[in-house]
C-alpha atoms as a PDB file:
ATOM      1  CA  UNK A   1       0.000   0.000   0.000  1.00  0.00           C
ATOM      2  CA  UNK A   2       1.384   3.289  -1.221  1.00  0.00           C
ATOM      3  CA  UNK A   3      -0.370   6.469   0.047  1.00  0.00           C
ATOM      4  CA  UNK A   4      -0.756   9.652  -2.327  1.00  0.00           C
ATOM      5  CA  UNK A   5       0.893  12.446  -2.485  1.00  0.00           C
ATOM      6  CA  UNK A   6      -1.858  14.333  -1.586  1.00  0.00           C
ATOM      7  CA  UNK A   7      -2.266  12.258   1.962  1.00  0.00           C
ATOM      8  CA  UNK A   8       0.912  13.006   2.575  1.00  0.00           C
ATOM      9  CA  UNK A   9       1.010  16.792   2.506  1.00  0.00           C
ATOM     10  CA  UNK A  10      -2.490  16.594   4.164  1.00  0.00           C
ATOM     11  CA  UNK A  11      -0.998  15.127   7.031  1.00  0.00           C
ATOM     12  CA  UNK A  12       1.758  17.661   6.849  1.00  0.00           C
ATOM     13  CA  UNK A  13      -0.583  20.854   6.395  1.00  0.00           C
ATOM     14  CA  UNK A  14      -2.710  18.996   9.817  1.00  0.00           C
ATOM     15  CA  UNK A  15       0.592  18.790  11.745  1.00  0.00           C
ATOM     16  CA  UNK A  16       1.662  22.221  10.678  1.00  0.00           C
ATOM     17  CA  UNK A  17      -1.889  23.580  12.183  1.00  0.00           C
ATOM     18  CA  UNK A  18      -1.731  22.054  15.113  1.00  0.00           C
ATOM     19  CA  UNK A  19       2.143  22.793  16.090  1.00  0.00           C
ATOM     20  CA  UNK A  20       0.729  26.850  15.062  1.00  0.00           C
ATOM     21  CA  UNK A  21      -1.977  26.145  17.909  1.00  0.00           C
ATOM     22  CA  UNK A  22      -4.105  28.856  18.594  1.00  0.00           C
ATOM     23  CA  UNK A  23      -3.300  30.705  15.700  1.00  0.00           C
ATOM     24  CA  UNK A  24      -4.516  30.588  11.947  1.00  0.00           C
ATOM     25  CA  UNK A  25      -1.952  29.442   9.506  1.00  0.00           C
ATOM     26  CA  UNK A  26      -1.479  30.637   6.171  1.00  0.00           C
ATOM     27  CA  UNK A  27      -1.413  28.504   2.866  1.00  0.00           C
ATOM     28  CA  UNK A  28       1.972  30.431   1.872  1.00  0.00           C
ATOM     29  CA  UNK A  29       3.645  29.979   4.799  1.00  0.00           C
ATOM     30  CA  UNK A  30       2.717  26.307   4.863  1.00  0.00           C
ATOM     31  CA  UNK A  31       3.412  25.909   1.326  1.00  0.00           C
ATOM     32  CA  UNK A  32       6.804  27.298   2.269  1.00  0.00           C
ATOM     33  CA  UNK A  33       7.520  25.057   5.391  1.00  0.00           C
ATOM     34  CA  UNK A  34       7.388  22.002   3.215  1.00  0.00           C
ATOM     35  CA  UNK A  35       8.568  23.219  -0.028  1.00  0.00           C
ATOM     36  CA  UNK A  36       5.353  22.742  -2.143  1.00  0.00           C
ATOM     37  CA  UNK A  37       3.067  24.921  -4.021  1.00  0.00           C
ATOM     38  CA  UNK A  38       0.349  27.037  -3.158  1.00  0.00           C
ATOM     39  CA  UNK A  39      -2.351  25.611  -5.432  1.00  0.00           C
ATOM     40  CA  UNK A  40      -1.372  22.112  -4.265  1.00  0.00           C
ATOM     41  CA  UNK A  41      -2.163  22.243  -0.801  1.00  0.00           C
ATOM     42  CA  UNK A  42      -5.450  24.271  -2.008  1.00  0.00           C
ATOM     43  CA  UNK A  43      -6.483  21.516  -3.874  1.00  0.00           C
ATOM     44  CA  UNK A  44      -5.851  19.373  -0.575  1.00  0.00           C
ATOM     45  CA  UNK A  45      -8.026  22.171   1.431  1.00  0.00           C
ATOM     46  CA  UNK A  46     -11.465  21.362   0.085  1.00  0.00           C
ATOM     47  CA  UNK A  47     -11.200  17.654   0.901  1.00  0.00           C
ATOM     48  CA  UNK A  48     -10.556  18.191   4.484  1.00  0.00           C
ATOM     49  CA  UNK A  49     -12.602  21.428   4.925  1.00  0.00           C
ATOM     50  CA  UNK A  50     -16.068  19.221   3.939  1.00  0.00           C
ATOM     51  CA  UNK A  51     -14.324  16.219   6.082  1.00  0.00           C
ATOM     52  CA  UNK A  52     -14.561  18.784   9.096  1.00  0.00           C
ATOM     53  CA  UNK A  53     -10.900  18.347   9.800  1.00  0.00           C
ATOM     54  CA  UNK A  54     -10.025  22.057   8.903  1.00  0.00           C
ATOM     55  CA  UNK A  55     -12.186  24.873   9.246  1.00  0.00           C
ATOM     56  CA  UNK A  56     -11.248  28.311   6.859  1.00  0.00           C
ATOM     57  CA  UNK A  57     -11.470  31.924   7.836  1.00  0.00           C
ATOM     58  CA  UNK A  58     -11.581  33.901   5.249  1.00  0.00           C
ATOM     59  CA  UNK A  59     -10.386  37.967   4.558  1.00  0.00           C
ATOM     60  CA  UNK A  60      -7.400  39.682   5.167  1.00  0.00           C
ATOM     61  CA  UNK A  61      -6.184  38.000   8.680  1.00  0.00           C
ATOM     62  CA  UNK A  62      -7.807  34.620   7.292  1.00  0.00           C
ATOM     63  CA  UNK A  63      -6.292  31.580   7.263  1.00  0.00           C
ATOM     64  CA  UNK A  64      -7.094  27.471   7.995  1.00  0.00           C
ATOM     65  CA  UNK A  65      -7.319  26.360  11.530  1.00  0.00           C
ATOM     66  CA  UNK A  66      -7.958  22.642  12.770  1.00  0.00           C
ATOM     67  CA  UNK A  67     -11.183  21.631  12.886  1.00  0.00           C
ATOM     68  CA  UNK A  68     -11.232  19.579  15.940  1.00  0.00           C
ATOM     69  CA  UNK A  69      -8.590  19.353  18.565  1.00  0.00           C
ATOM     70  CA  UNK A  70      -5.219  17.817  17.291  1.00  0.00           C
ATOM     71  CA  UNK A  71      -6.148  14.834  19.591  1.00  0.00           C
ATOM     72  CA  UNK A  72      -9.170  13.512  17.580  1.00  0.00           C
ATOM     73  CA  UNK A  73      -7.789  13.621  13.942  1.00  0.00           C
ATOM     74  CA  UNK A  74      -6.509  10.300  13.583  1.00  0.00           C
ATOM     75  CA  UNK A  75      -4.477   8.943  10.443  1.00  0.00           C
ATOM     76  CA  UNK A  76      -7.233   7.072   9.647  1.00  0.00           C
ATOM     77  CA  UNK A  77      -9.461  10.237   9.446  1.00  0.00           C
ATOM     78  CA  UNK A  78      -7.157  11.597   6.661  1.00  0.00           C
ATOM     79  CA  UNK A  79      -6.039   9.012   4.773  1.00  0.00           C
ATOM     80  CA  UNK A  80     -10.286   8.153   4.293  1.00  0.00           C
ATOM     81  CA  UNK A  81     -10.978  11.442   2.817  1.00  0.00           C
ATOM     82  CA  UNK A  82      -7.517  12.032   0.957  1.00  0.00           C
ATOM     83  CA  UNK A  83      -7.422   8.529  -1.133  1.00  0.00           C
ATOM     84  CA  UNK A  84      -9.168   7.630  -4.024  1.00  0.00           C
ATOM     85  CA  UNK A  85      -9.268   3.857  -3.797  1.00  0.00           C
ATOM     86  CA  UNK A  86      -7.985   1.237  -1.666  1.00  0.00           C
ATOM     87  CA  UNK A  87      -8.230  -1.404  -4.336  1.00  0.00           C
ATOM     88  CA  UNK A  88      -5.142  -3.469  -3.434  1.00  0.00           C
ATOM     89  CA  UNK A  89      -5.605  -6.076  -6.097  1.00  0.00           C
ATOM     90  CA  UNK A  90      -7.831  -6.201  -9.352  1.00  0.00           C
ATOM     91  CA  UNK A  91     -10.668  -8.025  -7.870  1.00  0.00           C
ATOM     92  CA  UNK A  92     -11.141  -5.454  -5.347  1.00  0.00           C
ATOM     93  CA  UNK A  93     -12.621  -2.762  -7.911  1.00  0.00           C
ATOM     94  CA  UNK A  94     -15.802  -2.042  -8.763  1.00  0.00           C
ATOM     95  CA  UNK A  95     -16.688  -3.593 -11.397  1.00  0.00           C
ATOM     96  CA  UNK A  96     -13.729  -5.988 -12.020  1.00  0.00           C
ATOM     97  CA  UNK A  97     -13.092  -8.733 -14.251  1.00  0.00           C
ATOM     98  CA  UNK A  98     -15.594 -11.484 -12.942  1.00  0.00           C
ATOM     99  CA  UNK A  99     -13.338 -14.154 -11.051  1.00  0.00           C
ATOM    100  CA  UNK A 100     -15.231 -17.697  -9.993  1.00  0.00           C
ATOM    101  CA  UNK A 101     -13.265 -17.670  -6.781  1.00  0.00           C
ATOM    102  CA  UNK A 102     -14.000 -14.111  -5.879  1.00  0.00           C
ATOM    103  CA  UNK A 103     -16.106 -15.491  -3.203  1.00  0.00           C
ATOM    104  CA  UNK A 104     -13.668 -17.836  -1.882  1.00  0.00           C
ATOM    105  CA  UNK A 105     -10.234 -16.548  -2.736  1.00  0.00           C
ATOM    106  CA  UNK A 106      -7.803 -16.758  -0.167  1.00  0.00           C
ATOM    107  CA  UNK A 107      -5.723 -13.749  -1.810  1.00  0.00           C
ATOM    108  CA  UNK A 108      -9.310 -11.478  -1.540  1.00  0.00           C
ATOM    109  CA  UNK A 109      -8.897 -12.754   2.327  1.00  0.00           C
ATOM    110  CA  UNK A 110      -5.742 -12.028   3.278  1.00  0.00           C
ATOM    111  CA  UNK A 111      -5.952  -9.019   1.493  1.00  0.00           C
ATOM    112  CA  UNK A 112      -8.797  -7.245   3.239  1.00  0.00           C
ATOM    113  CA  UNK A 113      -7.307  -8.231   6.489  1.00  0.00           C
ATOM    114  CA  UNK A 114      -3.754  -7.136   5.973  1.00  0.00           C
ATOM    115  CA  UNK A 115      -5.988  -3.467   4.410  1.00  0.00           C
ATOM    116  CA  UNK A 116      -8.275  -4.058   7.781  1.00  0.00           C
ATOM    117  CA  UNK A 117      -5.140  -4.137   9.757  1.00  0.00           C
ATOM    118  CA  UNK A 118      -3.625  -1.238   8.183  1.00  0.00           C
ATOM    119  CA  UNK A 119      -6.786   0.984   8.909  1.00  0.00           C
ATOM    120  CA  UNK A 120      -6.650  -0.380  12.541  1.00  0.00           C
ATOM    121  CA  UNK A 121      -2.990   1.080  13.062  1.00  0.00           C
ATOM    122  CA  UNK A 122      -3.456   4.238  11.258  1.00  0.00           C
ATOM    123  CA  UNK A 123      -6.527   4.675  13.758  1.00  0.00           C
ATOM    124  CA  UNK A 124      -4.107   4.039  16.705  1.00  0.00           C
ATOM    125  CA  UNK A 125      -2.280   7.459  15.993  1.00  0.00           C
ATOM    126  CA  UNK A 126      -3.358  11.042  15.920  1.00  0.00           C
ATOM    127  CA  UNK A 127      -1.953  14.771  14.628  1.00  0.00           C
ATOM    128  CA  UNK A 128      -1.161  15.129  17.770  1.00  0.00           C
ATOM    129  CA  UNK A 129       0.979  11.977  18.066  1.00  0.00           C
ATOM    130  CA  UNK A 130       2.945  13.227  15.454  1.00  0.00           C
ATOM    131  CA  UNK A 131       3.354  16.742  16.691  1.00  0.00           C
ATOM    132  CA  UNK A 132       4.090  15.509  20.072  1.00  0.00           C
ATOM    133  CA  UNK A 133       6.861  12.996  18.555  1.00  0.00           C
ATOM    134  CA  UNK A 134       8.866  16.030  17.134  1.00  0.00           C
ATOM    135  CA  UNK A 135       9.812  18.853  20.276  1.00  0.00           C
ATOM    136  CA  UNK A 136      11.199  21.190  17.557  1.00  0.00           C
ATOM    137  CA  UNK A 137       8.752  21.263  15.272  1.00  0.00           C
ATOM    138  CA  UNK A 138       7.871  24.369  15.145  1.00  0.00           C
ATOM    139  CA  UNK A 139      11.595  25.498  14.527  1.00  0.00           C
ATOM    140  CA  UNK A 140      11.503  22.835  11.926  1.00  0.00           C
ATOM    141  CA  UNK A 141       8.216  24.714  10.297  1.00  0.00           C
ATOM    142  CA  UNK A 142       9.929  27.847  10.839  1.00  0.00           C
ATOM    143  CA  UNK A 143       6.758  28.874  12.909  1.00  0.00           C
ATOM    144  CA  UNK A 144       9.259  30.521  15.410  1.00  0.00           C
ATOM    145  CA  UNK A 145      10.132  32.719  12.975  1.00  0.00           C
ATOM    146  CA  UNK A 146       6.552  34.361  12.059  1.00  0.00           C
ATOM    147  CA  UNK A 147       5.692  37.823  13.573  1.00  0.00           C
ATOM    148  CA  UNK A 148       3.149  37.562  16.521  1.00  0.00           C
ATOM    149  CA  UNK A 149      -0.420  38.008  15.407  1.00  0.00           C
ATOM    150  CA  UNK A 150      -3.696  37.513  16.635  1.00  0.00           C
ATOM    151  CA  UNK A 151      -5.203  34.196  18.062  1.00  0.00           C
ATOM    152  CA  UNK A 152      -7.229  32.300  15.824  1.00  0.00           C
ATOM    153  CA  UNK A 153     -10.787  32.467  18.159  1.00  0.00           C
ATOM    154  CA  UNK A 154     -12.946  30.149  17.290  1.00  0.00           C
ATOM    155  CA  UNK A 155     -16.660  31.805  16.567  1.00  0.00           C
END
């Protein structure tokens, strides 16, 4: 199983939010922190804005904000709303070539537990996990270095 690209920087643009806790964070200056483009991690914005796991405030001072509380985003919650398919073999797609053991396959088996599995351990671990996991992130994000503004209150 190989996530997307766009998992990945959703993951990023969640940790990024929650290490800039209580304030809003800025698409540039996340694009910047991780080296990748504006428009991308736009494109990544509307799938977790509907998902509920970032909320948008929009005008001059705008900016994204978590949703919930670092502590209730799980992997799981991203990866669900960030990936396309989870079609780890053939047979798993809609509408795939008709198999007579498709019923009865062991590979079908083994393959929705290992994918069960894999959703059970990416449940196991939060934003904040990660966050936590990393004391200097927000030197890493260069978050230390952005001039003091307002905090983000929630309305």
């Amino acid at each position: 199983m190989r996530l997307t690209k766009q998992t990945n920087y959703a993951v990023r643009m969640l940790m990024y939010c929650a290490a800039n806790e209580g304030h809003l964070s800025r698409i540039p200056e996340i694009a910047k922190a991780y080296g990748v483009s504006e428009l991308f991690l736009f494109k990544i914005l509307q799938p977790l804005t509907r998902a509920g796991l970032v909320e948008t405030v929009r005008g001059r001072n705008g900016g994204v904000r978590l949703g919930r509380t670092a502590e209730k985003i799980t992997l799981f919650d991203v990866v669900k709303v960030t990936e396309d398919s989870f079609a780890m073999a053939e047979c798993f797609e809609d509408g795939a070539v008709e198999c007579p053991l498709v019923d009865s396959c062991g590979l079908n088996s083994a393959l929705r537990r290992a994918l069960n599995a894999f959703f059970d351990v990416l449940t196991e671990y939060t934003i904040d996990d990660l966050v936590k996991a990393r004391p200097q992130i927000n030197f890493l994000l260069g978050l230390d270095d952005l001039p003091p503004r307002l905090a983000a209150a929630r309305v």
